[in-house]
N, C-alpha and C. Protein backbone atom coordinates (compact mmCIF):
# COMPACT_ATOMS: atom_id res chain seq x y z
N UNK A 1 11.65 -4.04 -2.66
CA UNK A 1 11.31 -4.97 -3.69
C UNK A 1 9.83 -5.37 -3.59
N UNK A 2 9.29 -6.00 -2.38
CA UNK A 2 7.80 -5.80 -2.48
C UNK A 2 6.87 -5.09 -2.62
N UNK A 3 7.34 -3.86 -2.23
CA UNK A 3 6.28 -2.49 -2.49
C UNK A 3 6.27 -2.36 -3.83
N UNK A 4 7.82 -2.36 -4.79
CA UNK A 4 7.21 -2.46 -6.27
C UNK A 4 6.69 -3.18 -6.51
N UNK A 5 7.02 -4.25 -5.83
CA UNK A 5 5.81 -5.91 -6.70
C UNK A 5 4.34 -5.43 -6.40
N UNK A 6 4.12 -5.17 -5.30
CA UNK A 6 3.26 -4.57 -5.21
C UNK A 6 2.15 -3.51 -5.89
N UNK A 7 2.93 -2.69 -5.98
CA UNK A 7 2.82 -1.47 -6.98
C UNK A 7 2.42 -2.39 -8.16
N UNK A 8 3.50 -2.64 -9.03
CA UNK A 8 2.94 -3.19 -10.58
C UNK A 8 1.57 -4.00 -10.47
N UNK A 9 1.53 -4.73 -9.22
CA UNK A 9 0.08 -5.59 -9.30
C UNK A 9 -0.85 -4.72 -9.43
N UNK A 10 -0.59 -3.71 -8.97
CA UNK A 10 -2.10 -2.56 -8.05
C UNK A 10 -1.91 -1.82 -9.46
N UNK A 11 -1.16 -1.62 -10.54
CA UNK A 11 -1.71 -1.10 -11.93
C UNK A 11 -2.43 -2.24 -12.47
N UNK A 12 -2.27 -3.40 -12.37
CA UNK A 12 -2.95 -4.21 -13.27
C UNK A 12 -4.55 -4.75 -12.32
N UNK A 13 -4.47 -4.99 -11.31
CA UNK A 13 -5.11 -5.01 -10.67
C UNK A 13 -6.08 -3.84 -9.85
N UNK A 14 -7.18 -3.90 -10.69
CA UNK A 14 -7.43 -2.38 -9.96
C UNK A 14 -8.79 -3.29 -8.20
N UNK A 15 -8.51 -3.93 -7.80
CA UNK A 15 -9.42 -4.48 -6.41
C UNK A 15 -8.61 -4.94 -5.48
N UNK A 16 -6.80 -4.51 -6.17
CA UNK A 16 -5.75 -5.27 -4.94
C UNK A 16 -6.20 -3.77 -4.40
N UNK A 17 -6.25 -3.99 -2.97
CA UNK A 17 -5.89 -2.88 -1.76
C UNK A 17 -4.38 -3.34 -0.62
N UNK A 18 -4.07 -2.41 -0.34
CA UNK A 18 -3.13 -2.35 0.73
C UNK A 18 -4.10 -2.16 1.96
N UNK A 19 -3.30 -2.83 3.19
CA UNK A 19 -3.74 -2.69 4.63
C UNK A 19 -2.56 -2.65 5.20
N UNK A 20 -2.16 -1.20 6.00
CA UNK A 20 -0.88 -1.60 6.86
C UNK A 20 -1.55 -0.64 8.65
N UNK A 21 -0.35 -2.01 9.09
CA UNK A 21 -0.25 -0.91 10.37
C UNK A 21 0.69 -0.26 10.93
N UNK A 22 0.25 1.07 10.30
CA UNK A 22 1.09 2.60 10.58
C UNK A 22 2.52 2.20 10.52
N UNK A 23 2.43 1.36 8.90
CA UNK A 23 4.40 1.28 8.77
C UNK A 23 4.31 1.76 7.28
N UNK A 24 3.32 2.88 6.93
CA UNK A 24 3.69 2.85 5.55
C UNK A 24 4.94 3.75 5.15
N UNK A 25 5.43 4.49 5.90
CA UNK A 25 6.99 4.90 5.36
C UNK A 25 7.95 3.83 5.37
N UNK A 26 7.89 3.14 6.63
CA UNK A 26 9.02 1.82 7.07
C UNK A 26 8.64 1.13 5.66
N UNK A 27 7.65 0.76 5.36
CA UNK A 27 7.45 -0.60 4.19
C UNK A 27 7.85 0.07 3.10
N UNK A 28 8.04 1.45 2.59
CA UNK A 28 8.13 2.01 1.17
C UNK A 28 6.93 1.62 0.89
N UNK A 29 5.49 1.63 1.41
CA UNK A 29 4.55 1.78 -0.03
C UNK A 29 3.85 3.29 -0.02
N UNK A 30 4.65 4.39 -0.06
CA UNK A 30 4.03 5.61 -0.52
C UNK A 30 4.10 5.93 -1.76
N UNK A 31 4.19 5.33 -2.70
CA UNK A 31 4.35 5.33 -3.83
C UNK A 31 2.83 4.64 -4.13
N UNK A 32 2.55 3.53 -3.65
CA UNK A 32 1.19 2.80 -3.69
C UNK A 32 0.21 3.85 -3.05
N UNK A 33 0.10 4.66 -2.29
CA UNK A 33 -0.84 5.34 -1.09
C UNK A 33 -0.85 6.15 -1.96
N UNK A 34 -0.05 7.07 -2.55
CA UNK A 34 -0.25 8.43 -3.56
C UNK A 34 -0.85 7.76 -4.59
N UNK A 35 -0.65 6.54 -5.40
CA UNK A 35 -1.29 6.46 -6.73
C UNK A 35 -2.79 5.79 -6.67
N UNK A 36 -3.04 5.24 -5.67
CA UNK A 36 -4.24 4.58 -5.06
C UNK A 36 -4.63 5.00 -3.81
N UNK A 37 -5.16 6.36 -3.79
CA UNK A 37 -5.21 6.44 -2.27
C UNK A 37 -6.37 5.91 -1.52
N UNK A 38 -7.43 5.58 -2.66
CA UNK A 38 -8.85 4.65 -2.44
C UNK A 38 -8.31 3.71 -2.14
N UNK A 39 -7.44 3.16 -2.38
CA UNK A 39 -6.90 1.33 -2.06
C UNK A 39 -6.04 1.20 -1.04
N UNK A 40 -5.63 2.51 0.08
CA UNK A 40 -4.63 1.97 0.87
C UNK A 40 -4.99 2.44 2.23
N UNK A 41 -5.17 1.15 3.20
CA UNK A 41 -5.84 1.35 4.23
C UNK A 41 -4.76 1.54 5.52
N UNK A 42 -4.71 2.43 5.96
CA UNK A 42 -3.74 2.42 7.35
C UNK A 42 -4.41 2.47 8.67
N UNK A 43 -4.53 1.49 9.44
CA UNK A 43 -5.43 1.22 10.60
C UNK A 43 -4.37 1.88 12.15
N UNK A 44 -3.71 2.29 11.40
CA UNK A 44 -2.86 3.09 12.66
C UNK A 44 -2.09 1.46 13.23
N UNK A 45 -2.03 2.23 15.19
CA UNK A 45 -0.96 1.04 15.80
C UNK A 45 -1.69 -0.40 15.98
N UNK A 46 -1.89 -1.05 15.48
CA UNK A 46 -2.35 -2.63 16.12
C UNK A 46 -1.00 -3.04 16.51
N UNK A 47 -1.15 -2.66 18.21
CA UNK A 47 -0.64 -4.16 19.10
C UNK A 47 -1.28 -4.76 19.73
């Protein structure tokens, strides 16, 4: 549910970016990473 909320923002919003750490399969936002791949930042493991 958030990754679409997500998603719909990031069509209307073209300066939202994503930042994850190295959970973008776990979170579902590959749907966001393929359609914005300029906007989605994966910083790998932060512990």
């Amino acid at each position: 549910m958030f990754a679409d909320t997500f998603f719909k923002a990031g069509q209307k919003n073209k300066r939202l970016a994503v930042i994850v750490a190295d959970i973008s399969p776990a979170g579902s936002m590959e749907k966001f990473h393929r359609k914005f791949p300029k906007r989605f930042i994966n910083t790998g493991v932060a512990e």
